[in-house]
Protein backbone atom coordinates (compact mmCIF):
# COMPACT_ATOMS: atom_id res chain seq x y z
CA UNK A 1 -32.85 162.63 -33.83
CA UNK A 2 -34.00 159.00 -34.90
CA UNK A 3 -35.67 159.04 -38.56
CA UNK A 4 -38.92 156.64 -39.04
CA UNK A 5 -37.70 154.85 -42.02
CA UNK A 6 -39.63 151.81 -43.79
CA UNK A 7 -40.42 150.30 -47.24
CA UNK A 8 -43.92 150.66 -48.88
CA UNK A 9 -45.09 147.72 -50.74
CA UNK A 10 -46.97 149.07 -53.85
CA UNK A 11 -48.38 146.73 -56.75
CA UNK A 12 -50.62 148.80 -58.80
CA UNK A 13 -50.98 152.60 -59.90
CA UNK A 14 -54.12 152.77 -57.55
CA UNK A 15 -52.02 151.96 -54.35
CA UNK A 16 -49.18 154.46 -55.32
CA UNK A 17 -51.81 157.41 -55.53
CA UNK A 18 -52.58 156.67 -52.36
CA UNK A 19 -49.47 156.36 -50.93
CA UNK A 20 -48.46 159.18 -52.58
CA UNK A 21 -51.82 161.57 -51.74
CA UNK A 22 -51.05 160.28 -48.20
CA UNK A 23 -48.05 162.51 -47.38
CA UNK A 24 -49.83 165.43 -48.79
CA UNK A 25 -49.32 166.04 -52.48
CA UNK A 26 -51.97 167.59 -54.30
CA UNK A 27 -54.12 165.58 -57.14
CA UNK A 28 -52.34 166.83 -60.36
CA UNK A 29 -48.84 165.53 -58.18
CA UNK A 30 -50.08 162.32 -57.59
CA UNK A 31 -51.14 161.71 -60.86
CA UNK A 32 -47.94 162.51 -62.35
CA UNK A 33 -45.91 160.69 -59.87
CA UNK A 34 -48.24 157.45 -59.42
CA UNK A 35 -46.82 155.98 -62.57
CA UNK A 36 -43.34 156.22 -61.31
CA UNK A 37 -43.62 154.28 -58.05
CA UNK A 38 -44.43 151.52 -59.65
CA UNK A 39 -42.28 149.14 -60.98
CA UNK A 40 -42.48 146.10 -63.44
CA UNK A 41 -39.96 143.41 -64.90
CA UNK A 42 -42.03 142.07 -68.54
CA UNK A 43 -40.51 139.36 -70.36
CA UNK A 44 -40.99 139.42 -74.03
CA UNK A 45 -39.36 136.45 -75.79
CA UNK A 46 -38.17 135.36 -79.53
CA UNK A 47 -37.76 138.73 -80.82
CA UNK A 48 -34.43 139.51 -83.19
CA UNK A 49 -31.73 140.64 -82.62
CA UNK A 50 -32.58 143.97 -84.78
CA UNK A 51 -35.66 144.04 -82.58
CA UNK A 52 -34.12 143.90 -79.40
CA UNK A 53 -31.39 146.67 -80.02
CA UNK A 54 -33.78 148.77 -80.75
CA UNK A 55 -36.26 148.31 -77.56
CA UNK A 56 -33.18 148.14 -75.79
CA UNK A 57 -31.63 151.33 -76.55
CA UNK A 58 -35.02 153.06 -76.41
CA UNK A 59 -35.19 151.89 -72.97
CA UNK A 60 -32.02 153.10 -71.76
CA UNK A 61 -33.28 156.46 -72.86
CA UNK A 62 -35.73 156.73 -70.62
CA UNK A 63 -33.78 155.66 -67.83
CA UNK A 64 -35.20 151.95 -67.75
CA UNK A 65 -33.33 148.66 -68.25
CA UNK A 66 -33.32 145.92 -70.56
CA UNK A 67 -31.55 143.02 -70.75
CA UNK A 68 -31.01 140.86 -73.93
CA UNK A 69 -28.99 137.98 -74.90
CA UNK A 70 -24.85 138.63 -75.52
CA UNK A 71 -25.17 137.18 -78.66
CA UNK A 72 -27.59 140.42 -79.72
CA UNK A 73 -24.36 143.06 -80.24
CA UNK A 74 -22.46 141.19 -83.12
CA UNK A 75 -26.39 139.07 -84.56
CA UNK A 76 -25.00 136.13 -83.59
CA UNK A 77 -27.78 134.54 -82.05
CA UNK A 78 -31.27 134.43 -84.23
CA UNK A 79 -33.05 135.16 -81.80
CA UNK A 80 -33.11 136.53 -77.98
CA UNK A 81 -35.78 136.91 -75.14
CA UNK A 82 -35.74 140.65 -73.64
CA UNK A 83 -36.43 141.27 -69.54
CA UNK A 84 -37.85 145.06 -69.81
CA UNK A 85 -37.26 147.20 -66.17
CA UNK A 86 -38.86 150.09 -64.92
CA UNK A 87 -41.43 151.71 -63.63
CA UNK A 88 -45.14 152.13 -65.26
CA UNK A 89 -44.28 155.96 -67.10
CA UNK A 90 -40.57 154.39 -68.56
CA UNK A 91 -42.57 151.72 -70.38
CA UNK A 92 -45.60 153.95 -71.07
CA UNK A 93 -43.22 156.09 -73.27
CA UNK A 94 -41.42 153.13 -74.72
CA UNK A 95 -44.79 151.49 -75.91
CA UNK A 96 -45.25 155.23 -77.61
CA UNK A 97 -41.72 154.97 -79.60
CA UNK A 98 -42.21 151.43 -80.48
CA UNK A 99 -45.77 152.55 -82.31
CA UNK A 100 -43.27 154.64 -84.42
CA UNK A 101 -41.00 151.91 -85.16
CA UNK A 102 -39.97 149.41 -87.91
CA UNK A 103 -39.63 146.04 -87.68
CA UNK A 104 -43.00 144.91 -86.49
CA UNK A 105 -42.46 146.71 -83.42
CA UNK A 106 -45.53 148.51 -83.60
CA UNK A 107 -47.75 145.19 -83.28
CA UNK A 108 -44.89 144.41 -80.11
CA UNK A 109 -46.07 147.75 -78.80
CA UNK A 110 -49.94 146.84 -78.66
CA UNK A 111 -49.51 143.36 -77.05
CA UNK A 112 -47.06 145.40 -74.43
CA UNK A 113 -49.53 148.09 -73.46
CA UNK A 114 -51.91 145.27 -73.45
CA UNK A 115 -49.85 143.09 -70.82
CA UNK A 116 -49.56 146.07 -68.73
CA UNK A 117 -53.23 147.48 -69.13
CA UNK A 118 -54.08 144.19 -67.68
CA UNK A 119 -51.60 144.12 -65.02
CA UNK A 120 -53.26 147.75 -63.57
CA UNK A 121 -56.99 147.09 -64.21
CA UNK A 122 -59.05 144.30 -62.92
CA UNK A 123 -62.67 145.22 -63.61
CA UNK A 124 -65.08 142.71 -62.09
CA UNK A 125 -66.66 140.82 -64.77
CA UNK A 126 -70.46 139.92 -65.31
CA UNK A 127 -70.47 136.07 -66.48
CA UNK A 128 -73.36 135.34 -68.19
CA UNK A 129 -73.27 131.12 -67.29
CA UNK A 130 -76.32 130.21 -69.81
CA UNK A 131 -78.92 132.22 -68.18
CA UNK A 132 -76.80 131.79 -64.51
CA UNK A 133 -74.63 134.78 -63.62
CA UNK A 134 -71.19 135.08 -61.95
CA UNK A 135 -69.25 138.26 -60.63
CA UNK A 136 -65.44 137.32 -60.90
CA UNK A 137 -63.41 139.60 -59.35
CA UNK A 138 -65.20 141.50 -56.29
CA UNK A 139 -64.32 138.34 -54.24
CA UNK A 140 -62.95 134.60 -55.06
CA UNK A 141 -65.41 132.64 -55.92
CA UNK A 142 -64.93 128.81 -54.85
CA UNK A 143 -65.80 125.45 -57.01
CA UNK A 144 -66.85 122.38 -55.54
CA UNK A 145 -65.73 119.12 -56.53
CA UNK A 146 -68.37 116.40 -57.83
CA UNK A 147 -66.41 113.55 -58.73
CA UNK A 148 -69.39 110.71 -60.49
CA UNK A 149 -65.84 108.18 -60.53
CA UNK A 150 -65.04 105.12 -59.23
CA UNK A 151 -61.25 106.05 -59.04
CA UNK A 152 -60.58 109.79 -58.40
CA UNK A 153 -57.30 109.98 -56.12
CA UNK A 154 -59.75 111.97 -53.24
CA UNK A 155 -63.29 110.48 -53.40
CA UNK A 156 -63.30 107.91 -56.36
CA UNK A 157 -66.40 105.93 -55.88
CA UNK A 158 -68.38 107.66 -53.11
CA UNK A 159 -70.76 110.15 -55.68
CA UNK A 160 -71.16 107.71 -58.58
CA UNK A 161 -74.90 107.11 -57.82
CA UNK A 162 -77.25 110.07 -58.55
CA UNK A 163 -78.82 110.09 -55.54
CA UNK A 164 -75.79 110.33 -53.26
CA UNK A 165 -74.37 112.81 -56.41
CA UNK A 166 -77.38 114.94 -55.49
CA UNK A 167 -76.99 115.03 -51.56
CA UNK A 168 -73.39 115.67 -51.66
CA UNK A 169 -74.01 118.92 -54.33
CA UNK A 170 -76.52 120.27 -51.94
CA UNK A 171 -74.19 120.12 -48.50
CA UNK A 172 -71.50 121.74 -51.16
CA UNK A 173 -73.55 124.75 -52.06
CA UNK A 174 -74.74 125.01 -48.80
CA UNK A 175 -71.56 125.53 -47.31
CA UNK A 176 -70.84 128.26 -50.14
CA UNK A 177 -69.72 126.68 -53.01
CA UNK A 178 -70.44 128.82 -56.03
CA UNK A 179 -70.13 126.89 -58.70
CA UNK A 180 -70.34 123.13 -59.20
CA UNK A 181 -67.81 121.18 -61.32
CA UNK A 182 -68.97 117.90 -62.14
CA UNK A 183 -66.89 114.84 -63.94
CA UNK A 184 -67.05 111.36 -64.83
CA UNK A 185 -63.10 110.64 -65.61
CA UNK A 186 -60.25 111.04 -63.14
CA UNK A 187 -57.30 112.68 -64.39
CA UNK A 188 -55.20 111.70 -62.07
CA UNK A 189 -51.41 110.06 -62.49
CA UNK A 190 -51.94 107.02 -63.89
CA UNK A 191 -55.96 106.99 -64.67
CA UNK A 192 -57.22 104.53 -66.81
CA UNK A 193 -59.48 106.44 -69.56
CA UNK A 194 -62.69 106.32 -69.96
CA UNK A 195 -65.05 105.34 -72.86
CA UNK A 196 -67.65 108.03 -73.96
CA UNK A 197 -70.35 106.14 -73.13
CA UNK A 198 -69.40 104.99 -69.54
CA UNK A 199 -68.81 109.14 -68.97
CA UNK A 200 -71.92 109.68 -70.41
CA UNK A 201 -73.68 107.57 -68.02
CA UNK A 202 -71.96 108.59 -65.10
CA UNK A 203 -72.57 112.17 -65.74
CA UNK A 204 -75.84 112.93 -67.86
CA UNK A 205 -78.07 111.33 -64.84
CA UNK A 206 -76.47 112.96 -62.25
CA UNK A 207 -76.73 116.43 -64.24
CA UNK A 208 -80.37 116.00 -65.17
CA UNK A 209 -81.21 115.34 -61.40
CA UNK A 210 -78.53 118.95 -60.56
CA UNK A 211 -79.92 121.08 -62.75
CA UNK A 212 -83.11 121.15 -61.37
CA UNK A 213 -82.78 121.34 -57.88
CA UNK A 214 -79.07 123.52 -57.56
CA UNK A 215 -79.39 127.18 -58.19
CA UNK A 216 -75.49 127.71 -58.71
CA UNK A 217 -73.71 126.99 -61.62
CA UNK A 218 -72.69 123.84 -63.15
CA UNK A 219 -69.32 123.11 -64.45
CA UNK A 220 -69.17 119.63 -66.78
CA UNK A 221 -65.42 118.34 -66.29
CA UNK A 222 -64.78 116.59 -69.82
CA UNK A 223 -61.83 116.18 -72.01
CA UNK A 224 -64.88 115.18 -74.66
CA UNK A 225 -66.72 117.35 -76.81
CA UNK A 226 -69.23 114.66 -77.18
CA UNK A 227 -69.19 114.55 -73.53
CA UNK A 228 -69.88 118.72 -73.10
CA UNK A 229 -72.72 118.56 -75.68
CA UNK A 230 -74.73 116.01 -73.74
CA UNK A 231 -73.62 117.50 -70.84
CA UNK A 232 -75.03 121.27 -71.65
CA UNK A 233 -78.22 119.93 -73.13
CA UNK A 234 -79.02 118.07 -69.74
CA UNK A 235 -78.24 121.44 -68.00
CA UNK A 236 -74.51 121.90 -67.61
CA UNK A 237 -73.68 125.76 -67.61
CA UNK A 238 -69.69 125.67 -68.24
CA UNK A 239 -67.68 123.55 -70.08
CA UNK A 240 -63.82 122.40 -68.10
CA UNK A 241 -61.43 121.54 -69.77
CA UNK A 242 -58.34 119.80 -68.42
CA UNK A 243 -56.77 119.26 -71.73
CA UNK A 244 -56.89 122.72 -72.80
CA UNK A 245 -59.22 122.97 -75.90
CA UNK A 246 -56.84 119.58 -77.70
CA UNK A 247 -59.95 119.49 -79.54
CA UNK A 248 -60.65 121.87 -81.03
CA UNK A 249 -64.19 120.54 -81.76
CA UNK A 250 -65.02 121.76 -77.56
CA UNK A 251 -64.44 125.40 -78.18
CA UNK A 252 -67.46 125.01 -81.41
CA UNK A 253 -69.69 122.79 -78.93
CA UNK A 254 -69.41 125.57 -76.32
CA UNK A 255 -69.25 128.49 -78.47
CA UNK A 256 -72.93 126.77 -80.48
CA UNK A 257 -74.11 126.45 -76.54
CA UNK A 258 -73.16 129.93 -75.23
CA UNK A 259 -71.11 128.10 -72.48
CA UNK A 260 -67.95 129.72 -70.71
CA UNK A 261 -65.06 127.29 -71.28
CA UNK A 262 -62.33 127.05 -68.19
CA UNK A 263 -58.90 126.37 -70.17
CA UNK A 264 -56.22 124.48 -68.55
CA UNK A 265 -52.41 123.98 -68.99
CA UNK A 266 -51.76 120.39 -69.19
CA UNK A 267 -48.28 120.07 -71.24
CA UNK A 268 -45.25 118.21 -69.49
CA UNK A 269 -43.42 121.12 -68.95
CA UNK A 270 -40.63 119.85 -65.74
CA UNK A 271 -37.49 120.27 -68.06
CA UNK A 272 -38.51 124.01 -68.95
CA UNK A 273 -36.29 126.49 -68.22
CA UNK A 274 -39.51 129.64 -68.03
CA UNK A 275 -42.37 127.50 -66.96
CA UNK A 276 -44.67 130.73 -66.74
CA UNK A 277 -43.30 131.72 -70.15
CA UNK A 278 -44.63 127.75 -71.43
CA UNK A 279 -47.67 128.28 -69.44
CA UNK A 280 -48.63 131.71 -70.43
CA UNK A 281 -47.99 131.19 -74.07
CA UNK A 282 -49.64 128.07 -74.39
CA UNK A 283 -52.95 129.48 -72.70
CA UNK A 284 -52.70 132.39 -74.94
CA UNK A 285 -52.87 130.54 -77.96
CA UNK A 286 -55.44 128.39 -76.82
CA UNK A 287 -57.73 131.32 -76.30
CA UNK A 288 -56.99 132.72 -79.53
CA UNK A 289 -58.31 128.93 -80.88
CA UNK A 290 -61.46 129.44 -78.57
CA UNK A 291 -62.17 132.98 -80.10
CA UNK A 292 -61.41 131.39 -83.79
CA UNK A 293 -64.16 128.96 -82.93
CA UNK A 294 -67.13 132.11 -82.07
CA UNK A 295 -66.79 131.92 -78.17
CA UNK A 296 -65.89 135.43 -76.79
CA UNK A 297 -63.21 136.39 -75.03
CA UNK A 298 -65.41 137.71 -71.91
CA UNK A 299 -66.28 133.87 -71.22
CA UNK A 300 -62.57 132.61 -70.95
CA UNK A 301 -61.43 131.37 -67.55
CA UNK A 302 -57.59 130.12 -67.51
CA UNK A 303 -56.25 127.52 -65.56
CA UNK A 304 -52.18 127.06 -65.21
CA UNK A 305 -53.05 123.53 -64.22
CA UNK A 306 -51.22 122.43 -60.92
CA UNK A 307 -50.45 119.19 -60.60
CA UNK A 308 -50.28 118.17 -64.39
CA UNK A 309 -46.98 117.72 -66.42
CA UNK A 310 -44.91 119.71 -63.16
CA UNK A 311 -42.58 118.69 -60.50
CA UNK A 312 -43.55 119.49 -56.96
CA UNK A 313 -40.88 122.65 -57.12
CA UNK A 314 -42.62 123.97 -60.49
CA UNK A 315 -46.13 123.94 -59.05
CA UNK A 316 -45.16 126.14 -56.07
CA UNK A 317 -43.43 128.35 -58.61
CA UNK A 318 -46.59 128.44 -60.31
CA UNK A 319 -48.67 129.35 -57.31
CA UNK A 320 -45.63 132.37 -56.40
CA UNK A 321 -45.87 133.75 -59.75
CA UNK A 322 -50.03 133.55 -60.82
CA UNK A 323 -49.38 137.23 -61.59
CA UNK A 324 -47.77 136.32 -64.75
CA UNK A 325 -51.38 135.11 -65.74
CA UNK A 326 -52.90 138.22 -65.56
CA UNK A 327 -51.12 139.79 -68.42
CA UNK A 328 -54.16 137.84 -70.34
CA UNK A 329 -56.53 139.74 -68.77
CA UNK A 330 -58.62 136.71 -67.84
CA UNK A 331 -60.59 135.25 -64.95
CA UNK A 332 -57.65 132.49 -63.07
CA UNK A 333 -59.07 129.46 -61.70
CA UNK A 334 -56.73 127.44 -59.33
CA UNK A 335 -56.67 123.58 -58.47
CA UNK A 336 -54.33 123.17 -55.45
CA UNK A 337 -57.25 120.54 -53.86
CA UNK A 338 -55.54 117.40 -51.99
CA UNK A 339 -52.55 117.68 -54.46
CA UNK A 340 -49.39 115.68 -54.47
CA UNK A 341 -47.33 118.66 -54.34
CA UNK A 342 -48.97 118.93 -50.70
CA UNK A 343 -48.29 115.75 -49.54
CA UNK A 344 -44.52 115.90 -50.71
CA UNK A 345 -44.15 118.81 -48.78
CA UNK A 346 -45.86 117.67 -45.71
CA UNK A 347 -45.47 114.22 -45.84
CA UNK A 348 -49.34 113.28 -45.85
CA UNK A 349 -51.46 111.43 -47.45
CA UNK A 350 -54.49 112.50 -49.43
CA UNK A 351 -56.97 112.16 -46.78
CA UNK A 352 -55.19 114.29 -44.51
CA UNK A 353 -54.02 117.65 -46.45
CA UNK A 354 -56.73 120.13 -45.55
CA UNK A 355 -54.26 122.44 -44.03
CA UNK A 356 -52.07 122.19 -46.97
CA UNK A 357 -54.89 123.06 -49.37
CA UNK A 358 -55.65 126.12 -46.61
CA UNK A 359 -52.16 127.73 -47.62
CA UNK A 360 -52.46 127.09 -51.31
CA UNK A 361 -55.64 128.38 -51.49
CA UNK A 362 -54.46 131.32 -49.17
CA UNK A 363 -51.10 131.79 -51.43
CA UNK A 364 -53.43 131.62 -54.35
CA UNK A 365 -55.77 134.46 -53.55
CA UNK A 366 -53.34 136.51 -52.63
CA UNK A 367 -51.43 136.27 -55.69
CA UNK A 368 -54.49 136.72 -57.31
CA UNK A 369 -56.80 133.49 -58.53
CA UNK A 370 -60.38 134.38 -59.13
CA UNK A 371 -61.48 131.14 -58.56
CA UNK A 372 -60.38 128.14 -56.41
CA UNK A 373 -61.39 124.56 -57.11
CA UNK A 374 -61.85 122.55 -54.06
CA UNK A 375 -62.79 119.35 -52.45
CA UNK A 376 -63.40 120.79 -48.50
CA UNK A 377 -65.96 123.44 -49.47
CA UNK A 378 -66.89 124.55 -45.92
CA UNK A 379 -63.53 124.93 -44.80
CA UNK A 380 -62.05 126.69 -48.36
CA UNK A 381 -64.85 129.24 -48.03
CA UNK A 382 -63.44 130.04 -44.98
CA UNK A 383 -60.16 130.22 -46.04
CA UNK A 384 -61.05 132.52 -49.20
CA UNK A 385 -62.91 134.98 -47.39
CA UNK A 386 -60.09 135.42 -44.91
CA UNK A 387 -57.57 135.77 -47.78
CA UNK A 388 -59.94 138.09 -49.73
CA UNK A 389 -60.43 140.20 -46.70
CA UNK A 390 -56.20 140.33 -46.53
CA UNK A 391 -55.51 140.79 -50.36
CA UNK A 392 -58.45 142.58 -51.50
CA UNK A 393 -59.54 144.36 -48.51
CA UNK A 394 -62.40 143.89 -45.98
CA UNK A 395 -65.79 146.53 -44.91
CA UNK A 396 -66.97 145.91 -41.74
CA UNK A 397 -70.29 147.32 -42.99
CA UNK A 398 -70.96 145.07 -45.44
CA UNK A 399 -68.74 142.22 -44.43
């Protein structure tokens, strides 16, 4: 007799319950078991080494894993990260013990359960864009590129008059663009800044003539808070941020406005050794600065920021590992557009990287971006849809 062997991929509680259900156990069974068929690796870092005897022992308990630094057994290091492994129940009951625990462990054992709360449950989210409304989450929404710049490395030059601004917006969200992101500075390598009033009069015409005629959102793309307020009073419905919040004057000019603020990792980060770890921890502190300021949590979009302070290898590490992003139990925007990480991998030059944006965008989705910022519109859409129907599943019904 030959035996039908083969793995099962499963990601989340919801897939193991139906793996499980599928060979016939009954509901109470699956419920019991789902937990245990699923398996995570969490990295918590800078804990002591008091700390981290502690968690790990309580891990090995429960059958799990946890590896800390050598230096933990005699205290001679001050501090040491901790990789937790095992499955979904093993750290369900270790979050319980660490409630019970000394040493701060109990305030370690909320932002744990948090992590992996957010790691099982995506609810779609209602975004309420100043009066204009996005669902993140049912399906990846795609962002269309408005450069008003004489010198962005894709289309510098070609949208800076508010005519042509206005004609290219239209053929964007008529191939399905959802929202618009608009901005009057280049960021990329080697951009020459731009004065606040030369932004401002690149921008503010060409979103007074937008708001009025587009019916999707509108993203202003401004490292400025004086930029954003002008911006939002001429019609703007989100504020981007490519430098992350630096001032911490944007998170009060978007929190005054009601505007949803798009966060991004900028920092030089290509001589880290735990790149997520960088990226994760610097976006979480830069929400906790946007919720400081009055702007709710619900209207926080994160961005790990490809292309910006990584080497080529670190932003395809970035794309492989997104899930790391969704311990913050936010909305994740990608930029993989026409960047050079494509053309060192292909060899081509910006004009010519479609296809290379295709499988980054692909990649992306799958790994799970909400949103995906993009220069070819019509052919992203495409490519998001596909992915979607891949990653997130597809009804014939109802397409």
């Amino acid at each position: 007799m030959r035996f039908q062997i083969r793995p099962v991929p499963v990601r989340d509680t919801e897939e193991a319950y139906r793996e499980i259900e599928a060979v016939g156990a009954d509901e109470k069974g699956c419920l019991i078991m789902a937990p245990k068929a699923v398996y995570r690796v969490i990295r918590i870092r800078g804990l002591s080494p008091k700390q981290a005897q502690v968690i790990k022992q309580e891990m090995l308990a429960r059958g799990g894993e946890a590896a800390v630094a050598r230096g933990v057994i005699d205290w001679s290091v001050e501090t040491t990260d901790v990789l937790l492994m095992g499955t979904l129940g093993q750290l369900a009951s270790l979050v319980r013990k660490l409630k019970q625990q000394p040493f701060g462990l109990p305030a370690l054992a909320d932002e744990l359960n948090r992590v992996l709360y957010h790691l099982e449950v995506r609810p779609a989210l209602k975004l309420d864009c100043r009066g204009r409304r996005l669902t993140i989450g049912e399906r990846t929404l795609v962002m269309g590129i408005l450069n008003a710049t004489p010198d962005s490395f894709s289309d510098g030059g070609r949208y800076l008059d508010p005519e042509a601004a206005l004609e290219r917006a239209r053929a964007i969200v008529s191939q399905g663009a959802d929202i618009i992101d608009l901005g009057g500075e280049s960021t990329r390598p080697g951009h020459e800044p731009v004065g606040l009033e030369e932004e401002l009069a690149r921008v503010v015409p060409v979103l007074k003539r937008l708001a009025g005629e587009v019916k999707v959102p509108i993203s202003i793309d401004t490292r400025k808070p004086e930029v954003a307020a002008r911006a939002l009073e001429a019609g703007a419905h989100i504020v981007n941020d490519q430098s992350g919040l630096e001032d911490p004057r944007m998170a009060e000019t978007a929190a005054a406005a009601g505007a949803p603020v798009i966060l991004m990792h900028y920092k030089d980060v290509r001589k880290s050794p735990d790149i997520m770890g960088d990226i994760v921890s610097f976006l979480d502190g830069r929400v906790a600065r946007a919720e400081a300021a009055g702007l709710p949590r619900e209207k926080i979009i994160v961005d790990p920021g490809l292309g910006f302070g990584k080497t080529p290898e670190q932003n395809l590490e970035v794309l492989r590992n997104l899930a790391a992003l969704r311990g913050l139990g936010l909305p994740i925007l990608i930029g993989p557009s026409r960047k050079s990480v494509i053309g060192k991998v292909l060899g081509l030059p910006v004009e010519d990287r479609v296809e290379g944006t295709a499988a980054a965008v692909a990649v992306g989705v799958a790994y799970g971006a909400d949103i995906v910022r993009v220069h070819d519109v019509k052919e992203m859409v495409r490519v998001a849809r596909m992915a979607d129907a891949i990653a997130r599943g597809w009804d014939e019904e109802n397409g």
